[in-house]
PDB file of N, CA and C in Angstrom:
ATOM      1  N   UNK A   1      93.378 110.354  94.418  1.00  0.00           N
ATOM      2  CA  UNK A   1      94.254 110.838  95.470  1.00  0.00           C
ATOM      3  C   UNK A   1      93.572 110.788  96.841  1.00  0.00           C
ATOM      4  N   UNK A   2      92.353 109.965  96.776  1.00  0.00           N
ATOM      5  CA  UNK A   2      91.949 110.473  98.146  1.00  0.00           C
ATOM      6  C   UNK A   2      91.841 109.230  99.043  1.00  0.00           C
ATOM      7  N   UNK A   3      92.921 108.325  98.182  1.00  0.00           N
ATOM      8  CA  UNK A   3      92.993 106.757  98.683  1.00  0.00           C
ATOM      9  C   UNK A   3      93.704 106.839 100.336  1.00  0.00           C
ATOM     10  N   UNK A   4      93.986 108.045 100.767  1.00  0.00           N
ATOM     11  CA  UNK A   4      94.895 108.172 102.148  1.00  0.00           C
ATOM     12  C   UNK A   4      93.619 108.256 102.990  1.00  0.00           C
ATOM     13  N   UNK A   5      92.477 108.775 103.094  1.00  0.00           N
ATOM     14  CA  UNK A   5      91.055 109.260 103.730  1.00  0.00           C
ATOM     15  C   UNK A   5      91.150 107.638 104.528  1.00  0.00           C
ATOM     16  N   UNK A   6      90.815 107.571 105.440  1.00  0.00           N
ATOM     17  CA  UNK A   6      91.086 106.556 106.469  1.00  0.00           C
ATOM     18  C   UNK A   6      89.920 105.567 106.002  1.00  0.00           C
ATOM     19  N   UNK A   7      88.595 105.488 105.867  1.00  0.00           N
ATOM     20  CA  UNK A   7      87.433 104.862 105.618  1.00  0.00           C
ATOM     21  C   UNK A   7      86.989 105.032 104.175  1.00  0.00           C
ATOM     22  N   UNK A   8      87.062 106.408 103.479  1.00  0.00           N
ATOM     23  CA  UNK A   8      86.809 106.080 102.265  1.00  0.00           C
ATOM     24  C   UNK A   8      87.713 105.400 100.824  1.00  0.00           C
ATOM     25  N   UNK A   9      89.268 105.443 101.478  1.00  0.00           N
ATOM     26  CA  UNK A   9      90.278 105.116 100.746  1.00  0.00           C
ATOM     27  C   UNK A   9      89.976 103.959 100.386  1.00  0.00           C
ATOM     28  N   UNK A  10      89.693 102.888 101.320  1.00  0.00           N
ATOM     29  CA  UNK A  10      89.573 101.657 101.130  1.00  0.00           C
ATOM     30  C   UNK A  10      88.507 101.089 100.203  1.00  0.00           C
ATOM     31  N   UNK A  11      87.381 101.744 100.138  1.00  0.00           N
ATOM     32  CA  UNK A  11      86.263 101.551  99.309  1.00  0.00           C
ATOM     33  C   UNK A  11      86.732 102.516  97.795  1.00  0.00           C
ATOM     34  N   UNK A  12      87.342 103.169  98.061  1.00  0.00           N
ATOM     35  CA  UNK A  12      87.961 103.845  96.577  1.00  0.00           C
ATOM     36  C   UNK A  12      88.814 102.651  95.937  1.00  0.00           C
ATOM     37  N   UNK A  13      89.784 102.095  96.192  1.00  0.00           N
ATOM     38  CA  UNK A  13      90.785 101.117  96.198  1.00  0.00           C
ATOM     39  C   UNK A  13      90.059 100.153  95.212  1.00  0.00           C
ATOM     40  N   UNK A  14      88.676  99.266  96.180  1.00  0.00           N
ATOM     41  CA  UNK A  14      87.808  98.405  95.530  1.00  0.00           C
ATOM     42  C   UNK A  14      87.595  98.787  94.271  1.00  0.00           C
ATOM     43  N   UNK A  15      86.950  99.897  94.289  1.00  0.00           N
ATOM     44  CA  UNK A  15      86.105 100.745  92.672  1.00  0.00           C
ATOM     45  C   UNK A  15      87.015 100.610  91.656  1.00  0.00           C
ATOM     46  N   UNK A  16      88.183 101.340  92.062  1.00  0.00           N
ATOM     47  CA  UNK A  16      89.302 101.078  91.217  1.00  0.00           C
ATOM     48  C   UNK A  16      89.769 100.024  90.220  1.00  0.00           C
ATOM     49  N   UNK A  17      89.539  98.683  90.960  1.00  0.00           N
ATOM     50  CA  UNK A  17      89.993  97.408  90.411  1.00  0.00           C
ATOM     51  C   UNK A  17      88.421  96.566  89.913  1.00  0.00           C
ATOM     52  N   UNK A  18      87.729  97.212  90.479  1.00  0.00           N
ATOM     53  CA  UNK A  18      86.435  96.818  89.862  1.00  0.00           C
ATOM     54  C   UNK A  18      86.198  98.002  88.278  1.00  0.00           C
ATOM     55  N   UNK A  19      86.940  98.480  88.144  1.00  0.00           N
ATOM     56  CA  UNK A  19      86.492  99.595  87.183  1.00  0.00           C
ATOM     57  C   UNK A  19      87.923  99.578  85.926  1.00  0.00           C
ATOM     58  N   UNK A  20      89.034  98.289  86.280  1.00  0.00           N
ATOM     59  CA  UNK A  20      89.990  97.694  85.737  1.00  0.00           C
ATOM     60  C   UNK A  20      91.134  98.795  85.632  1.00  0.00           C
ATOM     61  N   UNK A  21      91.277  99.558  86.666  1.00  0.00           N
ATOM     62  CA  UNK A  21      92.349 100.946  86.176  1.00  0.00           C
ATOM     63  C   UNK A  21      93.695 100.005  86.080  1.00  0.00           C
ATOM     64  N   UNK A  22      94.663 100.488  85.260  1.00  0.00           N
ATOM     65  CA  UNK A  22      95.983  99.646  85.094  1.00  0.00           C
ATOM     66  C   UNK A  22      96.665 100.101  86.201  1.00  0.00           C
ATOM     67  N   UNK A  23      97.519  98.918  86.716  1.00  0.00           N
ATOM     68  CA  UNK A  23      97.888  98.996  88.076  1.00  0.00           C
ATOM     69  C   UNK A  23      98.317  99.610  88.285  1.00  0.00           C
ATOM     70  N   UNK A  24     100.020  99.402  87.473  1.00  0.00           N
ATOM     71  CA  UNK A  24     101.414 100.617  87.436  1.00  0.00           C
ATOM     72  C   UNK A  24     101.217 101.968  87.862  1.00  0.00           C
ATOM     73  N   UNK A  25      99.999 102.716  87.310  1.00  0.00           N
ATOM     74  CA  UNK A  25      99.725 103.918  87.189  1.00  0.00           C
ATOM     75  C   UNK A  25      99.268 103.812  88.832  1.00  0.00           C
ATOM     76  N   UNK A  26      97.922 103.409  88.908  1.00  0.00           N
ATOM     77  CA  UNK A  26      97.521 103.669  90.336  1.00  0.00           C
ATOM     78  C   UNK A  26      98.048 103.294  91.297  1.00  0.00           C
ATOM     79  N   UNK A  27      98.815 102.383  91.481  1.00  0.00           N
ATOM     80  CA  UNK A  27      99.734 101.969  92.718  1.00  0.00           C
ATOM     81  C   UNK A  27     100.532 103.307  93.174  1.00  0.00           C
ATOM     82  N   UNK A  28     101.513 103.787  91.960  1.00  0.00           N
ATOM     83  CA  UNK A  28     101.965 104.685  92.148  1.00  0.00           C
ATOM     84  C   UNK A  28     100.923 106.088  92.826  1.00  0.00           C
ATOM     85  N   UNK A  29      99.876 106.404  92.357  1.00  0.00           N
ATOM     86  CA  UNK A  29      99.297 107.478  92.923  1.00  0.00           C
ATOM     87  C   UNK A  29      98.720 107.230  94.013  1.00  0.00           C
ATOM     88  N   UNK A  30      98.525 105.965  94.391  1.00  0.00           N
ATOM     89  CA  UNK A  30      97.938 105.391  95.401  1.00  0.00           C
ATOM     90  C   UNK A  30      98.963 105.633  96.713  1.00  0.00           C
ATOM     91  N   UNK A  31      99.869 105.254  96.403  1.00  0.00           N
ATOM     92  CA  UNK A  31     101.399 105.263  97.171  1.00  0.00           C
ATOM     93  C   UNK A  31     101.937 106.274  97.668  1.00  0.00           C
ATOM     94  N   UNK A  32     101.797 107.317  96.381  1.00  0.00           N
ATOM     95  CA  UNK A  32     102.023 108.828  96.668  1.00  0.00           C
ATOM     96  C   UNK A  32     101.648 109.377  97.660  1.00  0.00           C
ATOM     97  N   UNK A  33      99.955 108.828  97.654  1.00  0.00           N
ATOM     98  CA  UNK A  33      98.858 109.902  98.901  1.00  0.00           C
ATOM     99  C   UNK A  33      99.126 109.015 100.373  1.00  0.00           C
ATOM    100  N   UNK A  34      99.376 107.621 100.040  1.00  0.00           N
ATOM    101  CA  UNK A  34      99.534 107.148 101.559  1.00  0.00           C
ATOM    102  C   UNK A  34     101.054 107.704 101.991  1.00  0.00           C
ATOM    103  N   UNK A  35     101.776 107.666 101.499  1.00  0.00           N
ATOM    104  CA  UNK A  35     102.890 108.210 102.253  1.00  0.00           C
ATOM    105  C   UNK A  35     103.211 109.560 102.627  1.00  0.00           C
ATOM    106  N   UNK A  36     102.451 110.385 101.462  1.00  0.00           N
ATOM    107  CA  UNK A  36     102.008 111.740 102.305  1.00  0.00           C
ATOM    108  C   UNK A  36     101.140 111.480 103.567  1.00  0.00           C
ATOM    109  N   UNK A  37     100.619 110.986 103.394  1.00  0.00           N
ATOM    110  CA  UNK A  37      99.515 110.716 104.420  1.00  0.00           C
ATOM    111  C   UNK A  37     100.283 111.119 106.236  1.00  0.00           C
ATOM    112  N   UNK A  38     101.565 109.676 105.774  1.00  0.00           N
ATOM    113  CA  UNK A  38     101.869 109.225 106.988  1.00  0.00           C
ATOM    114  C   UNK A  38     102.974 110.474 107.394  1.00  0.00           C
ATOM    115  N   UNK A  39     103.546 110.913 106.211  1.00  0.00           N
ATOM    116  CA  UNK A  39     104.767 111.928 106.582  1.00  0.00           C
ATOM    117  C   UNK A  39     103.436 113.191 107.805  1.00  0.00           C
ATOM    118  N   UNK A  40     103.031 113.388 107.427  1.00  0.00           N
ATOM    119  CA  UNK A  40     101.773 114.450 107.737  1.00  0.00           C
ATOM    120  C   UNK A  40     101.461 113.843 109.184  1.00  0.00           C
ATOM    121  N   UNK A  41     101.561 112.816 109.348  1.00  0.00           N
ATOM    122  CA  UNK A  41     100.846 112.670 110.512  1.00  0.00           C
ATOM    123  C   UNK A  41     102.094 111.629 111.541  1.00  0.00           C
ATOM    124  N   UNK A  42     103.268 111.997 110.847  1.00  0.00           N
ATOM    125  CA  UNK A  42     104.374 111.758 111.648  1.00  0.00           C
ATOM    126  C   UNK A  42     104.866 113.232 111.908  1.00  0.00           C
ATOM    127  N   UNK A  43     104.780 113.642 111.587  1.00  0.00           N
ATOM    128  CA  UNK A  43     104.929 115.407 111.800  1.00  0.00           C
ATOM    129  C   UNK A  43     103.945 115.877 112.313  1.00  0.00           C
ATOM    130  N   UNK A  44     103.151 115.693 112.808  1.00  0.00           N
ATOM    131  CA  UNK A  44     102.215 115.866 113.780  1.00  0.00           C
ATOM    132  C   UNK A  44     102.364 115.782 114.917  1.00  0.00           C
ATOM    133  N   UNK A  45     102.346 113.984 114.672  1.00  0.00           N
ATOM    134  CA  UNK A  45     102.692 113.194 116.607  1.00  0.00           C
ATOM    135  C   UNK A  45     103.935 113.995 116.950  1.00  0.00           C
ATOM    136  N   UNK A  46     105.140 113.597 115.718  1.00  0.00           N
ATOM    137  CA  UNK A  46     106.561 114.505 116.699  1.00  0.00           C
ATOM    138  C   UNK A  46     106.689 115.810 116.303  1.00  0.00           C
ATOM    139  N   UNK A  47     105.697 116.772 116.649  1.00  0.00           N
ATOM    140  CA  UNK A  47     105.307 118.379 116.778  1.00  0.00           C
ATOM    141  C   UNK A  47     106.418 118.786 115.635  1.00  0.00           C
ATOM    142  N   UNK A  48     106.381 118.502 114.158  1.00  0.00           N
ATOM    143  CA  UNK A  48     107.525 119.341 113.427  1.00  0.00           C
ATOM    144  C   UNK A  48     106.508 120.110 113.142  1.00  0.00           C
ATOM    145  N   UNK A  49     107.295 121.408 113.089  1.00  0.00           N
ATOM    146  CA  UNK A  49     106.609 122.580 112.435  1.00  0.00           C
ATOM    147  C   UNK A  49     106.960 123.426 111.284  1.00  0.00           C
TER     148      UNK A  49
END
């Protein structure tokens, strides 16, 4: 879940597919945390509270 972390996500990502995780599964959790990610930090820029 910590594939959203701006610099370490990306090197998590690598490990991942170097370490053969089945895709289906991680795409999805992968997907999960980036789009939290962005909701979080679209609610930010436009001040929702």
């Amino acid at each position: 879940m910590l594939s959203w972390v701006p610099v370490i996500g990306d090197q998590l990502t690598v490990i991942a597919a170097v370490m053969r995780e089945r895709f289906v599964p991680f795409l999805l959790v992968v997907a999960a945390a980036k789009v939290g990610r962005y909701i979080v930090v679209a609610g930010i820029t436009l001040g929702w509270s």
